[in-house]
Protein backbone atom coordinates (compact mmCIF):
# COMPACT_ATOMS: atom_id res chain seq x y z
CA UNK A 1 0.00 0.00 0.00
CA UNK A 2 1.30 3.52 -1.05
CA UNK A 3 2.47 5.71 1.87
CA UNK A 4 0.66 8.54 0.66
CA UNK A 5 -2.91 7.03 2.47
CA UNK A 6 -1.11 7.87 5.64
CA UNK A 7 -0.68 11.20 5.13
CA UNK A 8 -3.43 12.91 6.83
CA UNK A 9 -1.81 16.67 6.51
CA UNK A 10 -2.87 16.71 2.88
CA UNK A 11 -6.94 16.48 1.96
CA UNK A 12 -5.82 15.56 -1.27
CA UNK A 13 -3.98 11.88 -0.16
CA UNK A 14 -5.41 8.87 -1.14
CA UNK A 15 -7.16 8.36 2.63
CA UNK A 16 -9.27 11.22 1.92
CA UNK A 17 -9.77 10.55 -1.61
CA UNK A 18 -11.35 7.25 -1.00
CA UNK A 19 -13.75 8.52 1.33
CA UNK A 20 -15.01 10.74 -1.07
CA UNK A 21 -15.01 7.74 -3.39
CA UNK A 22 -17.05 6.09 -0.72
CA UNK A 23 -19.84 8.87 -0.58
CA UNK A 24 -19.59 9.55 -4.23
CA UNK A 25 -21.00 5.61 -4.30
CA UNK A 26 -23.29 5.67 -2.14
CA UNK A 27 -24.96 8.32 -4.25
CA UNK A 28 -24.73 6.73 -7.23
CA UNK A 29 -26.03 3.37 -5.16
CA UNK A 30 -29.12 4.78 -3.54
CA UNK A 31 -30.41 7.07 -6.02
CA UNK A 32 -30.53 3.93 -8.11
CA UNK A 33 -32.50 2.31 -5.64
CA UNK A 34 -34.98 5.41 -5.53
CA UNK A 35 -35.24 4.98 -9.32
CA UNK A 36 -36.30 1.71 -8.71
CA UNK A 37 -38.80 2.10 -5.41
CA UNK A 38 -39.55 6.05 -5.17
CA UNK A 39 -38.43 5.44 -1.38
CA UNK A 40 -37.65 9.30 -0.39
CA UNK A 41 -35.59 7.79 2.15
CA UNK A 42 -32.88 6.62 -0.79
CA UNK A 43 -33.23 10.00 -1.99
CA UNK A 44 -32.40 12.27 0.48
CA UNK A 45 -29.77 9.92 1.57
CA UNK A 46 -28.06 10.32 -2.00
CA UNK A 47 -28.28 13.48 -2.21
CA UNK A 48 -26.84 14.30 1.64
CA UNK A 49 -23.45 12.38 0.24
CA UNK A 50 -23.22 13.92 -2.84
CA UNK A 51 -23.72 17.50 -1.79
CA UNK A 52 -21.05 16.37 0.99
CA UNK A 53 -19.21 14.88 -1.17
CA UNK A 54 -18.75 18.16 -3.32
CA UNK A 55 -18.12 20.03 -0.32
CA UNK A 56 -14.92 17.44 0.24
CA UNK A 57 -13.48 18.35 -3.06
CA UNK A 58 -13.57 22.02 -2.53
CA UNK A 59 -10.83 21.04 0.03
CA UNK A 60 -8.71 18.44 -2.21
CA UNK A 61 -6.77 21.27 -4.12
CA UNK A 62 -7.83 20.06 -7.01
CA UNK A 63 -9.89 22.84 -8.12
CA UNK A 64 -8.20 25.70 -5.87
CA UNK A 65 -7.94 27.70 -9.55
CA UNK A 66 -11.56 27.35 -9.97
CA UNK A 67 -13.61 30.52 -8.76
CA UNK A 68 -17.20 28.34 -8.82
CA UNK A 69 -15.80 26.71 -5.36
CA UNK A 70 -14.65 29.74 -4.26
CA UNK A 71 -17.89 31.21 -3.98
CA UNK A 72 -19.45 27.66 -3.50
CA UNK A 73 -17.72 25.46 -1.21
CA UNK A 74 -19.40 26.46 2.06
CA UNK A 75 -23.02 26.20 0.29
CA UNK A 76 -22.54 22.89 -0.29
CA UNK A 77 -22.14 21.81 3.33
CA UNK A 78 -25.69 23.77 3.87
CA UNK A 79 -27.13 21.94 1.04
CA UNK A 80 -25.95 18.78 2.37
CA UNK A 81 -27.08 19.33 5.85
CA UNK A 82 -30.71 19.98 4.59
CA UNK A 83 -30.69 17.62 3.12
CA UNK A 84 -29.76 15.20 5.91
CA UNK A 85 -32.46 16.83 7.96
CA UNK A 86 -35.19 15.78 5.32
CA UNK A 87 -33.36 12.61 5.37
CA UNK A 88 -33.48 12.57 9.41
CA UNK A 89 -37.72 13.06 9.01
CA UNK A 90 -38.00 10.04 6.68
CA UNK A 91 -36.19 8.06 8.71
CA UNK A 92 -36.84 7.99 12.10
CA UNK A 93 -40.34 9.65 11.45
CA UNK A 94 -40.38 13.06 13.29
CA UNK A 95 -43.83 13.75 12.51
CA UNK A 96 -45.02 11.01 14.40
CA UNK A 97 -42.23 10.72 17.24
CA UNK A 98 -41.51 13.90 17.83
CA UNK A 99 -44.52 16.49 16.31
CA UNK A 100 -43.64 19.29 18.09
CA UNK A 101 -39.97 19.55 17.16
CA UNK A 102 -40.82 18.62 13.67
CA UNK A 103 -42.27 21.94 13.02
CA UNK A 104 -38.79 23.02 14.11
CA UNK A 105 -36.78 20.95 11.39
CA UNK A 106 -39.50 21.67 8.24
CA UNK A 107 -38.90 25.74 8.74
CA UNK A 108 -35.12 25.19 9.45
CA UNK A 109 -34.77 23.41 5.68
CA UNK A 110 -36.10 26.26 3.65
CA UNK A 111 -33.71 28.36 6.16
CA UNK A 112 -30.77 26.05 5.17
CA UNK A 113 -31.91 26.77 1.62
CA UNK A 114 -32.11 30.48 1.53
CA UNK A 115 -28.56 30.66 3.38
CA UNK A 116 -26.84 28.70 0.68
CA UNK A 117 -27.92 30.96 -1.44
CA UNK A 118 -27.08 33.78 1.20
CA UNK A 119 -23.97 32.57 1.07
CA UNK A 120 -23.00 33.07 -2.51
CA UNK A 121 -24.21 36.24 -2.49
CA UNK A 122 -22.17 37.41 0.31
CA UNK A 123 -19.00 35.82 -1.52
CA UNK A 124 -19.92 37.33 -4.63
CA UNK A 125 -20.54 40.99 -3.22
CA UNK A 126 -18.72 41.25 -0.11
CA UNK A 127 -15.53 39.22 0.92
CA UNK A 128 -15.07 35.41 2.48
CA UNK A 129 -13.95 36.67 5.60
CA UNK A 130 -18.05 37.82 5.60
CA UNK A 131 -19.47 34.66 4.64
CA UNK A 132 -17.38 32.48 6.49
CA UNK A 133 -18.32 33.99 9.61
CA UNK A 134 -22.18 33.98 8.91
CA UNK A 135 -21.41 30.32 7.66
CA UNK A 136 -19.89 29.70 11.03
CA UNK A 137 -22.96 31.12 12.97
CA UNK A 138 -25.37 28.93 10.88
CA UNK A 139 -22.97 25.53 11.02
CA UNK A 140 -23.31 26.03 15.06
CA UNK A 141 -26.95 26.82 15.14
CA UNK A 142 -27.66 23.49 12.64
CA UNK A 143 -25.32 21.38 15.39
CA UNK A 144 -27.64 22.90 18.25
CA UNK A 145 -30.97 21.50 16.33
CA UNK A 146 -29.25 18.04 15.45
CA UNK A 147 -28.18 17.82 18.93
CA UNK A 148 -31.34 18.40 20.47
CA UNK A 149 -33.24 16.07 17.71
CA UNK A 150 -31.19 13.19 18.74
CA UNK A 151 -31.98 14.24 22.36
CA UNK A 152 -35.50 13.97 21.74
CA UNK A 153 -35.22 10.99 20.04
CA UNK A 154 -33.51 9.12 22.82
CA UNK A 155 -36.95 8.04 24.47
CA UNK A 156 -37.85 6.13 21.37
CA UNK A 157 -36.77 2.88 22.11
CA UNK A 158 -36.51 1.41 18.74
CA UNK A 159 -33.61 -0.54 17.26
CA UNK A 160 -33.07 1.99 14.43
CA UNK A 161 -33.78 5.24 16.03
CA UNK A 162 -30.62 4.16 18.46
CA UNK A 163 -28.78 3.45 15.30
CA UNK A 164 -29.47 6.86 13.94
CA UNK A 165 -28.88 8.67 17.35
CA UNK A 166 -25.35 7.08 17.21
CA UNK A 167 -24.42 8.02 13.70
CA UNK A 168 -25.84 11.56 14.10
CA UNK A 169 -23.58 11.92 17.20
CA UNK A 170 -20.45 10.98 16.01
CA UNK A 171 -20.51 13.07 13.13
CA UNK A 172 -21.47 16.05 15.05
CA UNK A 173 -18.80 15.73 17.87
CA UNK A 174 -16.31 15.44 14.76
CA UNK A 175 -17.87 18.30 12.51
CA UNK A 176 -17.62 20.36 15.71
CA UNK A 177 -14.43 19.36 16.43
CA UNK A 178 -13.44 20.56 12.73
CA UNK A 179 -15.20 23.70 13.11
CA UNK A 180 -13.43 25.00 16.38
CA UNK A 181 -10.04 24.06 14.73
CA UNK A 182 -11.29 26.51 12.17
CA UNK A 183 -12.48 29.31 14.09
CA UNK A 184 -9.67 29.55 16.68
CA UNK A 185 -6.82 29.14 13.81
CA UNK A 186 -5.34 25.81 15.72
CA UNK A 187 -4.72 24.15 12.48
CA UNK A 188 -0.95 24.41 12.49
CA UNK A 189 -1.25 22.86 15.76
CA UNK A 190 -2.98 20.01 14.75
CA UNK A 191 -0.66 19.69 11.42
CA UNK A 192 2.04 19.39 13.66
CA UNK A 193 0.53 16.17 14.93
CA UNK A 194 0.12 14.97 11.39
CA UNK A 195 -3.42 15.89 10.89
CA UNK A 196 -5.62 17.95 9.07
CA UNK A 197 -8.77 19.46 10.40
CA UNK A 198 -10.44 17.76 7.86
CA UNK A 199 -9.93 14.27 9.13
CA UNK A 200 -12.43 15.02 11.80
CA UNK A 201 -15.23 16.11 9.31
CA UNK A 202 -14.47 13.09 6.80
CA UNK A 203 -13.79 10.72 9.58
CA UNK A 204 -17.35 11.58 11.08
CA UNK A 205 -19.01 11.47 7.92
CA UNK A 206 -17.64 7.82 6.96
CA UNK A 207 -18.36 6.58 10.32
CA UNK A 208 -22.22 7.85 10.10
CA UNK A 209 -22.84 7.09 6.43
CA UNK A 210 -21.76 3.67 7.16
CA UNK A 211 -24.37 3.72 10.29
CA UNK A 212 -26.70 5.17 7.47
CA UNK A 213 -26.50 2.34 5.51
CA UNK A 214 -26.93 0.04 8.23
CA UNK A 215 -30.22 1.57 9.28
CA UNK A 216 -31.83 1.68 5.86
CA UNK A 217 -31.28 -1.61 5.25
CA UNK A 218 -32.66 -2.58 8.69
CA UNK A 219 -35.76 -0.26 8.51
CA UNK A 220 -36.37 -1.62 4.71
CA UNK A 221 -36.99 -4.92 6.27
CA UNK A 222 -38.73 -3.46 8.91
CA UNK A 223 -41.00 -1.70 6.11
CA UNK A 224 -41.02 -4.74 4.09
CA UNK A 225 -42.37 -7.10 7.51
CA UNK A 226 -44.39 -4.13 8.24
CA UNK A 227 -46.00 -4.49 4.27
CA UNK A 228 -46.72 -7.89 4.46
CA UNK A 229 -47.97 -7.86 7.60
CA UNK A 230 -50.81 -5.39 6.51
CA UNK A 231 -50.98 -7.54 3.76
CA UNK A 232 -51.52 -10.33 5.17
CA UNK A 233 -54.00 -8.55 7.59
CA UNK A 234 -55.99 -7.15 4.19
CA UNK A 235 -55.84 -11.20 3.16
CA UNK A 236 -57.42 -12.34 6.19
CA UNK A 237 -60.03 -10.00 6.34
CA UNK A 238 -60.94 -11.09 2.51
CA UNK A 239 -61.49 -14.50 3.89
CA UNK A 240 -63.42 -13.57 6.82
CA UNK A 241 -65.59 -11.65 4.50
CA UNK A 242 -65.56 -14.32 2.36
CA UNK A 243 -66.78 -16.86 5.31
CA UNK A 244 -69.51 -14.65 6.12
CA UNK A 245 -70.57 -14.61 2.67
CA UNK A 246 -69.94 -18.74 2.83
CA UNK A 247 -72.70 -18.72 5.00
CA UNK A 248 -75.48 -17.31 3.05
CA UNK A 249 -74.67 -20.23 0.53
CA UNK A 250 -76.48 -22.85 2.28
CA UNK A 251 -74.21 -25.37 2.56
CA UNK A 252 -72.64 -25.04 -0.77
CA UNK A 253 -69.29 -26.04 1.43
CA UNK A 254 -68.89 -27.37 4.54
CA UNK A 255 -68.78 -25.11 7.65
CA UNK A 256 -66.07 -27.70 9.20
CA UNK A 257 -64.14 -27.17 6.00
CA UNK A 258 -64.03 -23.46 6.68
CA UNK A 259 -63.63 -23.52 10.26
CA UNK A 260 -60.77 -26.07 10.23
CA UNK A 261 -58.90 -24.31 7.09
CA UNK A 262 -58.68 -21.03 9.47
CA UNK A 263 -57.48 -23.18 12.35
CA UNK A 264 -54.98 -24.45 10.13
CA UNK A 265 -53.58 -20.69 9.30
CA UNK A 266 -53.41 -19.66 12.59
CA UNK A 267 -51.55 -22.85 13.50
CA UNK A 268 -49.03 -21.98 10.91
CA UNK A 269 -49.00 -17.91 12.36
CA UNK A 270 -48.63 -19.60 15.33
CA UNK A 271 -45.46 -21.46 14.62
CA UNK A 272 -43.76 -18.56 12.45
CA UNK A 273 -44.24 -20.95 9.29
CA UNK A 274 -45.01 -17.34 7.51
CA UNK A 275 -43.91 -18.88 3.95
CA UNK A 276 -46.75 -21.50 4.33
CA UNK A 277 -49.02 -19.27 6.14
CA UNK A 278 -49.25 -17.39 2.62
CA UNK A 279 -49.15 -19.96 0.30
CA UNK A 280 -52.07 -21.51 2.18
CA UNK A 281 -53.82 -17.94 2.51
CA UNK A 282 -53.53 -17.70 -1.38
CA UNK A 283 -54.81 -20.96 -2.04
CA UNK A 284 -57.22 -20.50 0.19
CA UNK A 285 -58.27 -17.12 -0.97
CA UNK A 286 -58.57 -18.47 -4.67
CA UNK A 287 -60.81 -21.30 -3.63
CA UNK A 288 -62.98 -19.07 -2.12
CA UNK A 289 -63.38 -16.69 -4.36
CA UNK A 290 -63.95 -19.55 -7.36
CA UNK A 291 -66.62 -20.68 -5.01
CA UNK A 292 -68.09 -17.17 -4.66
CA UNK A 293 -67.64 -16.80 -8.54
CA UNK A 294 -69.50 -19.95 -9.42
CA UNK A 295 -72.43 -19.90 -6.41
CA UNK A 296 -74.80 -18.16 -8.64
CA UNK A 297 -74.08 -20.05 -11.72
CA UNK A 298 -75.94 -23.10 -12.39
CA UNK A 299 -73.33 -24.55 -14.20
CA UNK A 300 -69.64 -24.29 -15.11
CA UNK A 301 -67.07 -25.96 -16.93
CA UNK A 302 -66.12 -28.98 -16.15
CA UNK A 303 -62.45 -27.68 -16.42
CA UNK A 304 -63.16 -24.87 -13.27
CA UNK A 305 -65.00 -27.58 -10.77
CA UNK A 306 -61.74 -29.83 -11.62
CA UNK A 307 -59.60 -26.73 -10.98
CA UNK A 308 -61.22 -25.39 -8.06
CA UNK A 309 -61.07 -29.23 -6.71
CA UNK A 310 -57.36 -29.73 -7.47
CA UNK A 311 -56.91 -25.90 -5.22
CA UNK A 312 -59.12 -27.59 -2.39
CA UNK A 313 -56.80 -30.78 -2.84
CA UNK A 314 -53.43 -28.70 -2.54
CA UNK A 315 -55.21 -26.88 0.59
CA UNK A 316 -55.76 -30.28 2.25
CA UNK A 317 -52.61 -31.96 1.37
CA UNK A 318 -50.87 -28.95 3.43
CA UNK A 319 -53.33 -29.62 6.32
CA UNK A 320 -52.43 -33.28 6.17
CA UNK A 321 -48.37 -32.67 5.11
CA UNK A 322 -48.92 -34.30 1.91
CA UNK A 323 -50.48 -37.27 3.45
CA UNK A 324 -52.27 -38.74 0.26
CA UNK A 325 -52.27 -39.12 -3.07
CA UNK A 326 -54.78 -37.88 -5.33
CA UNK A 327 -55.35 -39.60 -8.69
CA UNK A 328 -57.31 -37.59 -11.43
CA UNK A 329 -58.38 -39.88 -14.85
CA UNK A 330 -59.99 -37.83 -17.39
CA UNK A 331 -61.26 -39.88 -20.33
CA UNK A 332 -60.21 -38.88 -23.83
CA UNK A 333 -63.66 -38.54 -25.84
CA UNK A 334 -64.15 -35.50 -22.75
CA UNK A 335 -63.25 -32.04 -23.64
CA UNK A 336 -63.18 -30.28 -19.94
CA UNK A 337 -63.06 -26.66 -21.46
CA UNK A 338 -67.20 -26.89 -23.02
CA UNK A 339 -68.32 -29.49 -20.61
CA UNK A 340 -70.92 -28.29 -18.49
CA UNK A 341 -71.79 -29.56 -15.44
CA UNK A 342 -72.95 -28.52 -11.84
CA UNK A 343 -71.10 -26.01 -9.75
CA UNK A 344 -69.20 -27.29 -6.41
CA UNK A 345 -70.61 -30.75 -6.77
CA UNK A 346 -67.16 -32.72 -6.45
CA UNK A 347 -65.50 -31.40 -3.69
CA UNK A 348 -68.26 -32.29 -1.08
CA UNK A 349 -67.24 -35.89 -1.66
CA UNK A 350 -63.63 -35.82 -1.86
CA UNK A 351 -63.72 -33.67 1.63
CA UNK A 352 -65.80 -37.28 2.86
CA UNK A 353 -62.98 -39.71 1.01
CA UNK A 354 -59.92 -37.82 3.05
CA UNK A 355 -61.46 -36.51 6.68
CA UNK A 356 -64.04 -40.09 7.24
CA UNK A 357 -61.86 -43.00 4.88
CA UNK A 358 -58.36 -42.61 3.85
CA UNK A 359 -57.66 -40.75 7.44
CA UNK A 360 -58.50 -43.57 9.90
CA UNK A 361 -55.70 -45.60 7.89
CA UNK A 362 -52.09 -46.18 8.23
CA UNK A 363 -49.77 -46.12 5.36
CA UNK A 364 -50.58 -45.06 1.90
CA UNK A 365 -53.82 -43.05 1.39
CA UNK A 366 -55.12 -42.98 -1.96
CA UNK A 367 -58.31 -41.15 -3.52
CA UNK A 368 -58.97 -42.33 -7.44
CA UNK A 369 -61.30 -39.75 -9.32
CA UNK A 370 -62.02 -41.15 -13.10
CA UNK A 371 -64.27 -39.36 -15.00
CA UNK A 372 -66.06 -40.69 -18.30
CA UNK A 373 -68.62 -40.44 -21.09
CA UNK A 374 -71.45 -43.41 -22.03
CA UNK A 375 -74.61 -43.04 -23.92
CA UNK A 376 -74.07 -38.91 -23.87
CA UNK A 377 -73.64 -38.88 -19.60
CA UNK A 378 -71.35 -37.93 -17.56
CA UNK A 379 -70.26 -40.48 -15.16
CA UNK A 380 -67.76 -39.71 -12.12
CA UNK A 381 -66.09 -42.60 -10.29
CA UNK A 382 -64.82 -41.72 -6.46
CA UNK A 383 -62.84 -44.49 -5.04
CA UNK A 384 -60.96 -44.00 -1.72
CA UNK A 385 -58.94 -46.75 0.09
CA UNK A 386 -60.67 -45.74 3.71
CA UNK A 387 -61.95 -47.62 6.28
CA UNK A 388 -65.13 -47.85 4.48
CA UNK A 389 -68.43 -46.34 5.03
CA UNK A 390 -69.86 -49.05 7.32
CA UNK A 391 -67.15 -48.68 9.84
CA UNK A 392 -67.21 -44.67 9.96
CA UNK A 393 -70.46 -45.04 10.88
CA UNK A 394 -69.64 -47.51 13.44
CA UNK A 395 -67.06 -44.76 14.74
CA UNK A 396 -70.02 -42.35 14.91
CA UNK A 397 -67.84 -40.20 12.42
CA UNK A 398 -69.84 -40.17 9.46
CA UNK A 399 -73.75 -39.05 9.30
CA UNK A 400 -73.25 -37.28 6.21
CA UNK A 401 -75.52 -39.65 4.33
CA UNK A 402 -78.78 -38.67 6.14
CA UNK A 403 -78.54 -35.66 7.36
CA UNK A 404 -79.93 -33.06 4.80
CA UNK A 405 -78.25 -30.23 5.76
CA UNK A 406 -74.77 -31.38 5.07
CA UNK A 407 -73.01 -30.25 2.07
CA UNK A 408 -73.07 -33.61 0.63
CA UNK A 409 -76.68 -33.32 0.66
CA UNK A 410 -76.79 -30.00 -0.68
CA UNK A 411 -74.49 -30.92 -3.86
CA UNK A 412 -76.64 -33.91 -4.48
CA UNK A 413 -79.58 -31.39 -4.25
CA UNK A 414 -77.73 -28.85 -6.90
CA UNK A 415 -77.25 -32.19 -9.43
CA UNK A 416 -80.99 -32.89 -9.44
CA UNK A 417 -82.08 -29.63 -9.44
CA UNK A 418 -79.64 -29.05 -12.61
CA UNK A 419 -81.50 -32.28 -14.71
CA UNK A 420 -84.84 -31.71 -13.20
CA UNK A 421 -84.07 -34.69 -10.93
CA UNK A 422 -83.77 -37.09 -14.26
CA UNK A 423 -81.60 -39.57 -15.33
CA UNK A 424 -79.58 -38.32 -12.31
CA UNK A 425 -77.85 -40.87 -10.28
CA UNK A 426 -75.65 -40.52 -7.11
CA UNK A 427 -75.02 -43.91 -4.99
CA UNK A 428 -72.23 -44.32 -2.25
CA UNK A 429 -71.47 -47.88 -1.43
CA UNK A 430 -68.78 -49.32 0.91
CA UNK A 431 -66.97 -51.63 -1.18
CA UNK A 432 -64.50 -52.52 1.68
CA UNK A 433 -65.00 -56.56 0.78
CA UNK A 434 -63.82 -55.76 -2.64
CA UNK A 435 -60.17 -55.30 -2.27
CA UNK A 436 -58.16 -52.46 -1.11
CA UNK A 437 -60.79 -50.08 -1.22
CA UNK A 438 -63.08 -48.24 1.31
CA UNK A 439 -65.56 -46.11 0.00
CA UNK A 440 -67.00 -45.12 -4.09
CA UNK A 441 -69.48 -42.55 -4.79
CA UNK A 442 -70.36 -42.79 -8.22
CA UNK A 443 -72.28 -39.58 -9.99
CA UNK A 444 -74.22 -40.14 -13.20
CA UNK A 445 -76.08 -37.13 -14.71
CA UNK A 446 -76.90 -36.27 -18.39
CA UNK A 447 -73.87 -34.16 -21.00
CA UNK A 448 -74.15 -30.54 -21.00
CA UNK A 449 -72.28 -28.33 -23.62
């Protein structure tokens, strides 16, 4: 490494030159992000460093010839330190925290404005001696305000409010550390002992911007959490609205269905599973609004009831941790996308097959759906490998099959209504003595395109 970074006499060296590199990138960085998300946050953050970082070349003798620093240099600073005030508002949110002394920061920005200006004027029309005393004055009265907003602050006892309170105080102790080297002409002094004043200022700004960083990231992911917790708040209220409305369906879906699918995402809010919290919500929300959709229709496609069926499927087999298998035979003289046939009719049944057959089993769970065409009907095969009809009963777990309120009873009562209660047939049969098998419900009911 060169010996010139150790030379901290010189602003120009290579240790101040890549600090201004430093702030010069995080510019460049965040403004891109503010492209990207219109986060004012990322703006006023770029534009703090790169006013400061302009400031730091007006010291770097590499434009000492140039007479736009000479009557600029000290605006800059201003500039940047309003612009870290607006960035101070976004951040740790001053209107909310802090009301009172927020009024005190939005009239000292336009003040900060109208100085810089000031300032050039003065340069321009009087002499620097002028302005640098006025900008002296103002520098002290800006490190008064920051002082006592990070005072005010300290009774917020949030993560990234003490993260800002830091950075904000280490960059004032050093800016005011540079300052009184400047007004009581002590820089020789401190040259002596191999520094310049400078190495305060850009030692306090690299210190906080890195702190900056730091917090934006961490209050991003606070905003993001925050995001999809309202989100996921706006999500749940959709289903409860959706439940309600559920209700006035007479018993196009079972109320156990409902009430044990919002057990289910609360047990997974419960356990921090947030990733399948959501995917259930969605998949939840979908199935309920297909149901909502199709409620007032008296038929649909045969391709939606499969596709709602294969979302209530999904929503079960993450209930049951993929705990069956689901078997779906669509015969080849079908075409699903004109077939009409009765809305909500299937699921009903498969609900019986998983929660009163293939559940009370051990080992592999199977449900077989095969659906075919003879004589211009529509006949639906539902095989499970359960325990069997006969024996639910027994267990006093199934009633489903008299009790005319149940949402099997209701879909049977859609079918006939649908054909006028002809050439409609529905039969479920425990076939338990036939082989592997537990329970089929076989559905016949005319062709609809």
């Amino acid at each position: 490494m060169s010996p010139e970074i150790y030379n901290l006499t010189d602003p120009s060296s290579e240790f101040y030159s890549m600090i201004r590199g430093a702030l010069f990138f995080f510019f460049f960085y965040h403004i891109i992000i503010y492209v990207l998300n219109k986060n004012k946050v990322y703006l006023y953050y770029s534009l703090y460093s790169l006013f400061l970082c302009i400031f730091f070349f007006s010291h770097a003798h590499i434009f000492d010839n140039q007479p736009f620093y000479y009557y600029t240099d000290r605006t800059f600073l201003l500039l940047a330190v309003s612009f870290y005030f607006m960035f101070t508002r976004e951040i740790v949110q001053t209107e909310k925290n802090i009301p009172k002394w927020d009024k005190v920061l939005l009239k000292t920005i336009p003040a900060l404005w109208l100085f810089s200006v000031l300032l050039i004027l003065i340069a321009i029309y009087f002499d620097k001696d002028t302005q640098r005393n006025l900008f002296f004055v103002i520098m002290f009265g800006t490190i008064i305000i920051s002082l006592i907003t990070s005072i005010k602050l300290l009774n917020i006892n949030k993560y990234h409010v003490k993260l800002f309170i830091f950075g904000s105080l280490t960059f004032l102790f050093l800016l005011f550390i540079t300052l009184a080297i400047n007004v009581f002409d002590i820089d020789n002094y401190f040259i002596n002992l191999g520094i310049h004043r400078m190495f305060f200022l850009y030692s306090g700004a690299f210190v906080e911007f890195i702190v900056f960083a730091i917090l934006i990231s961490y209050r991003y992911r606070k905003l993001i959490e925050e995001k999809t917790r309202i989100n996921s708040a706006i999500t749940w209220n959709k289903i409860e609205s959706s439940e309600l409305k559920m209700m006035t369906l007479k018993s196009q879906l079972n109320p156990h269905f409902l009430f044990n699918t919002l057990n289910s995402i609360n047990n997974f809010i419960l356990k921090n599973q947030v990733e399948e919290a959501s995917d259930f919500i969605t998949k939840f929300a979908r199935f309920i609004r297909n149901v909502l959709n199709n409620s007032n229709q008296t038929t649909i496609t045969l391709h939606e009831e499969l596709a709602n069926l294969k979302i209530y499927i999904a929503l079960e087999k993450i209930r049951t941790n993929n705990g069956f298998e689901f078997i779906e035979v669509i015969a080849d003289n079908i075409n699903s996308m004109t077939t009409k046939v009765p809305p909500l009719f299937l699921q009903p049944y498969v609900e019986n097959s998983i929660w009163h057959g293939i559940s009370q089993i051990q080992g592999d769970k199977k449900i077989w759906l095969n659906v075919s065409e003879t004589n211009n009907h529509l006949n639906f095969n539902l095989v499970d490998n359960g325990i069997g009809i006969n024996k639910s009963i027994e267990l006093d777990k199934l009633n489903l099959y008299k009790n005319k309120g149940t949402a099997t009873e209701s879909a049977k009562y859609r079918i006939n209504r649908v054909f006028n209660r002809k050439n409609v047939v529905i039969e479920c049969a425990d076939i338990t003595n036939d082989g592997p098998y537990g329970t089929r419900v076989y559905i016949s009911f005319p062709k609809i395109n």
